[in-house]
C-alpha atoms as a PDB file:
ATOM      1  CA  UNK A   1     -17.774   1.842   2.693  1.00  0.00           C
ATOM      2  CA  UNK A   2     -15.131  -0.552   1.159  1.00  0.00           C
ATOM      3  CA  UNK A   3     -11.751   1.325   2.234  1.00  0.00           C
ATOM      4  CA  UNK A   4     -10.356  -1.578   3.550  1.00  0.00           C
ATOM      5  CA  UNK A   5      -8.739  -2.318   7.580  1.00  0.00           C
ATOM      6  CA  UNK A   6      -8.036   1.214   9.446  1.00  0.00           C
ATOM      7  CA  UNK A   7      -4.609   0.112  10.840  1.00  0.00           C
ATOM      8  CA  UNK A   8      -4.446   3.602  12.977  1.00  0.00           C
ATOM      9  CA  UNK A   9      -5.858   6.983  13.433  1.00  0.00           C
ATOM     10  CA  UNK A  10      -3.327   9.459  12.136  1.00  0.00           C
ATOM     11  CA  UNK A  11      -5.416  12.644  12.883  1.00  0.00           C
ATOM     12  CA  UNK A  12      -8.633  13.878  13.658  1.00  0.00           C
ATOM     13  CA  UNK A  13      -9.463  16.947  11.590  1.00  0.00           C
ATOM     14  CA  UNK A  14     -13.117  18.243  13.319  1.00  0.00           C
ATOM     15  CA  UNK A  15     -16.079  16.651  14.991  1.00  0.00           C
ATOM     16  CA  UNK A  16     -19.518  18.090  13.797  1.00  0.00           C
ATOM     17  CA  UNK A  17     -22.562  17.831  14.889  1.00  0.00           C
ATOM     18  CA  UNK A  18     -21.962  16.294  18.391  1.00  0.00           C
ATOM     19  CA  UNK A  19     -25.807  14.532  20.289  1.00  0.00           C
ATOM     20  CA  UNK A  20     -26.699  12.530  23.042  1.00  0.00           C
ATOM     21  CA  UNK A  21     -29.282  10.002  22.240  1.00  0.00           C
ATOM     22  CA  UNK A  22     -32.429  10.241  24.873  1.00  0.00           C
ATOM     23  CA  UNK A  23     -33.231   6.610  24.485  1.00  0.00           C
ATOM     24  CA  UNK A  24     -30.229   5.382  25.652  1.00  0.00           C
ATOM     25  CA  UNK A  25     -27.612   7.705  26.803  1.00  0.00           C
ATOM     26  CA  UNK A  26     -24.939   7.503  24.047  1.00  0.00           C
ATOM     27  CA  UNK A  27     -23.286  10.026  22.224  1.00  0.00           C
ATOM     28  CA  UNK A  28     -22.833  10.372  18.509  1.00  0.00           C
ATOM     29  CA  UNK A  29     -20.516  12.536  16.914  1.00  0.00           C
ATOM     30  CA  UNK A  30     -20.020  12.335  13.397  1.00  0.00           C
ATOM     31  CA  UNK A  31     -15.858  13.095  13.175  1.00  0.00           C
ATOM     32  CA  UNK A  32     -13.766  14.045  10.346  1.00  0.00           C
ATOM     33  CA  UNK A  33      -9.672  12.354  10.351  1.00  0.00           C
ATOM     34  CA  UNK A  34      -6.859  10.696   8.653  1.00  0.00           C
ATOM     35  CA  UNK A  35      -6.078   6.972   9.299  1.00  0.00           C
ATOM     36  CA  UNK A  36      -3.555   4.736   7.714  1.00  0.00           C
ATOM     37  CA  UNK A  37      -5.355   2.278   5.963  1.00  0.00           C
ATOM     38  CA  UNK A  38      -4.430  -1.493   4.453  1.00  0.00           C
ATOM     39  CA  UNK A  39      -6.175  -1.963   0.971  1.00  0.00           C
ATOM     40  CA  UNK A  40      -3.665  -4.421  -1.097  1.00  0.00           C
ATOM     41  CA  UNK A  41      -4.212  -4.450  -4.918  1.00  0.00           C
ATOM     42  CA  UNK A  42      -5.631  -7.569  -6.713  1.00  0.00           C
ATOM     43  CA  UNK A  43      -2.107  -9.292  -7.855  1.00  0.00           C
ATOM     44  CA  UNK A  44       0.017  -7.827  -5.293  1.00  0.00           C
ATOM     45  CA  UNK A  45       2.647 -10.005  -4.108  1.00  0.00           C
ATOM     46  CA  UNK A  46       2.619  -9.596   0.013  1.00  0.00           C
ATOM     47  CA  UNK A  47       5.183 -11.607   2.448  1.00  0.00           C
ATOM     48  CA  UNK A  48       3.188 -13.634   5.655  1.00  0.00           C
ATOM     49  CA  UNK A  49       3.781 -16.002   7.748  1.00  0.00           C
ATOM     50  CA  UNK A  50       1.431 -19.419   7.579  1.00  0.00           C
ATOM     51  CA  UNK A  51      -0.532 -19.076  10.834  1.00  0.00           C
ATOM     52  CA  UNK A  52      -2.855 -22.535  10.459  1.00  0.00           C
ATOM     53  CA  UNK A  53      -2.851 -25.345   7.628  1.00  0.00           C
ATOM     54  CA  UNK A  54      -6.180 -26.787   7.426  1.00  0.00           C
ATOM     55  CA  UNK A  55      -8.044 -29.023   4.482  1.00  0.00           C
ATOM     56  CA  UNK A  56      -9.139 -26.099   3.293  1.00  0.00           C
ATOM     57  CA  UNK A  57      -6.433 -24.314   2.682  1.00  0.00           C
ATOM     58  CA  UNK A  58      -3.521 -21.634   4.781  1.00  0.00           C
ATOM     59  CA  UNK A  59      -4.311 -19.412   7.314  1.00  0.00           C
ATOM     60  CA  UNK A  60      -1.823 -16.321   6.827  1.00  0.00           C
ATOM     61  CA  UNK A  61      -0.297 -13.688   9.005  1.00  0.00           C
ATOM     62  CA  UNK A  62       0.659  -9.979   8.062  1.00  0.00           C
ATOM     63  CA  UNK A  63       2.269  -9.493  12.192  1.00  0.00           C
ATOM     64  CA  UNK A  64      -0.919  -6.897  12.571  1.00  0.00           C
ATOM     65  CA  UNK A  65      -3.745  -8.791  10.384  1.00  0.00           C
ATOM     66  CA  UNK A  66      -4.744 -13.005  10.723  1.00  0.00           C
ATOM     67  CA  UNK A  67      -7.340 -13.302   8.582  1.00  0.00           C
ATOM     68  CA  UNK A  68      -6.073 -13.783   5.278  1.00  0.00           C
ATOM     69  CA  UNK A  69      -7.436 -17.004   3.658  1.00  0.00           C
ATOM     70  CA  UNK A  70      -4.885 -18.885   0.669  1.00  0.00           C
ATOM     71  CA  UNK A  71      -8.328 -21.468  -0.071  1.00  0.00           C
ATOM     72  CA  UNK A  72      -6.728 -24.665  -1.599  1.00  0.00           C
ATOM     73  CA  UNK A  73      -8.395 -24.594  -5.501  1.00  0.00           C
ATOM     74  CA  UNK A  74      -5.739 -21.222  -5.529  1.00  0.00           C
ATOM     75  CA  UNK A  75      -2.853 -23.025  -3.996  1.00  0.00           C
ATOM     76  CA  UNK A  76       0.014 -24.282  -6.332  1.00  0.00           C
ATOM     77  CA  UNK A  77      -0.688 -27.425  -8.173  1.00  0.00           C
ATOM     78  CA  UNK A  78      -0.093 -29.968  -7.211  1.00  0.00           C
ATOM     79  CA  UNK A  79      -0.397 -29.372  -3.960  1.00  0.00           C
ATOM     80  CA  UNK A  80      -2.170 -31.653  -0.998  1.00  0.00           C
ATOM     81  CA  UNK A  81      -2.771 -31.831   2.309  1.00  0.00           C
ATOM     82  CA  UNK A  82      -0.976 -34.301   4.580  1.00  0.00           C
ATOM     83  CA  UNK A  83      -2.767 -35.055   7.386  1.00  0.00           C
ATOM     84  CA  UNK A  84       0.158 -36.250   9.670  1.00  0.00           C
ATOM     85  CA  UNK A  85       1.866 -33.309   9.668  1.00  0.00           C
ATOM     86  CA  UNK A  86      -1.128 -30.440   9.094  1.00  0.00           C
ATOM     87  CA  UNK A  87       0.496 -28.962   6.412  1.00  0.00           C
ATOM     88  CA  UNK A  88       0.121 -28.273   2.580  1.00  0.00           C
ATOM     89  CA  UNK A  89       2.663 -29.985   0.810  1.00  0.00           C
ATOM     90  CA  UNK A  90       3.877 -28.701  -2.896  1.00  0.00           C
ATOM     91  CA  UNK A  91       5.047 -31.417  -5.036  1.00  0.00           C
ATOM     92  CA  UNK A  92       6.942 -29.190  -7.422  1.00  0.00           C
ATOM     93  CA  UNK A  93       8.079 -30.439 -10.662  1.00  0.00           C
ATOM     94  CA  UNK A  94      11.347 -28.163 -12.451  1.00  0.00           C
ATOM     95  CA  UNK A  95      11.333 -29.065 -15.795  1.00  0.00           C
ATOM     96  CA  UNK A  96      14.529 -29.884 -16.333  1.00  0.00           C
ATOM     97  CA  UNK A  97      14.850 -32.515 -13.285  1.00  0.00           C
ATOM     98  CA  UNK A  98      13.085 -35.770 -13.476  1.00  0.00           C
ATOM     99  CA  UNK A  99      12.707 -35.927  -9.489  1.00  0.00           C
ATOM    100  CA  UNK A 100       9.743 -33.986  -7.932  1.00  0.00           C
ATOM    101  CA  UNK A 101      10.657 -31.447  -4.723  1.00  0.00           C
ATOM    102  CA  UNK A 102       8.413 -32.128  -1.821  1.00  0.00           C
ATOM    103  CA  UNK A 103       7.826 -27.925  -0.486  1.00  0.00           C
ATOM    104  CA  UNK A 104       6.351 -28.258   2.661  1.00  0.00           C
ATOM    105  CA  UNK A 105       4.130 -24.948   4.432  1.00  0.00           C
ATOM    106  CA  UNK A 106       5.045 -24.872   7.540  1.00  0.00           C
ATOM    107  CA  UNK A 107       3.404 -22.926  10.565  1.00  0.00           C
ATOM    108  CA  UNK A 108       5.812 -20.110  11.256  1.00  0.00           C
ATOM    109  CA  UNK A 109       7.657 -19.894   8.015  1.00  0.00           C
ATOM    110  CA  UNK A 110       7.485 -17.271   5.607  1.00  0.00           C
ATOM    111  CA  UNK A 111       4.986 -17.180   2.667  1.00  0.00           C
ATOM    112  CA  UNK A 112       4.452 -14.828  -0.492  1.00  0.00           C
ATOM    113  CA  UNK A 113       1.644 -15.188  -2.003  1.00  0.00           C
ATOM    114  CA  UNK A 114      -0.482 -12.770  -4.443  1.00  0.00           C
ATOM    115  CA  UNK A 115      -3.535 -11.050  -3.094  1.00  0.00           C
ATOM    116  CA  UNK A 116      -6.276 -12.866  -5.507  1.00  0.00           C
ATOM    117  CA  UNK A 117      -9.667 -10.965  -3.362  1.00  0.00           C
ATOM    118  CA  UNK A 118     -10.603  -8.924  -0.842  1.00  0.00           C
ATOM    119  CA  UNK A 119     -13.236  -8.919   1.759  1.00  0.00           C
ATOM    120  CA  UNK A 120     -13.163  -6.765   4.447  1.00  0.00           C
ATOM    121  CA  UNK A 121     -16.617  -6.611   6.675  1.00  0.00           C
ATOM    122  CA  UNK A 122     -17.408  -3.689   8.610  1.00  0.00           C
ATOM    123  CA  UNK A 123     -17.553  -4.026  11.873  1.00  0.00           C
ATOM    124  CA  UNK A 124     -19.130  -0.778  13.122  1.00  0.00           C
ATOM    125  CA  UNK A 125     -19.750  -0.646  16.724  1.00  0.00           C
ATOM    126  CA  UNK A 126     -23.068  -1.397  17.694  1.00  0.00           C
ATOM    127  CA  UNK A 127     -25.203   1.294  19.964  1.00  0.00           C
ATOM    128  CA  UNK A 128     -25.244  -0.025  23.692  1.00  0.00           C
ATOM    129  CA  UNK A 129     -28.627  -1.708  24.584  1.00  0.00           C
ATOM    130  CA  UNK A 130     -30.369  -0.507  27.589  1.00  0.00           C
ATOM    131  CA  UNK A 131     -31.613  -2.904  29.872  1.00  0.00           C
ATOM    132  CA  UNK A 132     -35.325  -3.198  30.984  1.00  0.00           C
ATOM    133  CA  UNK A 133     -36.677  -4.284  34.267  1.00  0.00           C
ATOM    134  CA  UNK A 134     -39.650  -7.151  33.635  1.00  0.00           C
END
């Protein structure tokens, strides 16, 4: 329903209409409650830590979410990946120095990036499946 990752149930304000299914044994409930949620903004600047560097681009960490994707056409340019060391390296130019800085990603360190997209897929549990004797 595009609210984004339910970090935790707050409160749970009434369960309706409670049922047992016949076919398979499970109960339904559909439940009314308060959860804190994790939605970021398009252009919000968040603070991570790079999990994975990978030709493709930087795995990042939020501590409590991994699966936050920097994709290299959105990295800072120019950028590259050097093989040797798995990690994106940022050759960045100030324009008032001749000499380029070599600003290396590093697993573990701290990155702040902007949120460019979001994607989160719903993962609803599925109903159990009840087994069938052949």
């Amino acid at each position: 329903c595009g609210v984004g990752l339910c970090i935790s149930l707050f409160d749970i304000i009434e369960i309706i209409d409670r049922s047992i299914s016949s076919k398979d044994g499970s109960a339904c409930s559909e439940v009314r409650f308060r959860c804190a949620v994790f939605r970021p903004f398009q252009n919000e600047i968040l603070i991570g830590k790079v999990k994975r560097c990978t030709q493709e681009g930087i795995q990042i960490s939020l501590g409590f979410f991994d699966d936050i994707v920097a994709p290299s056409a959105l990295l800072p340019h120019p950028s590259r990946f050097v093989q040797e060391e798995q990690a994106w390296v940022w050759d960045y130019q100030p324009d008032d120095e001749e000499e380029s800085h070599k600003l290396f990603f590093d697993v573990g360190e701290d990155i702040r990036f902007a949120v460019a997209d979001d994607h989160f897929t719903d993962v609803s549990p599925l109903a159990p499946t009840v087994a069938t004797k052949t």
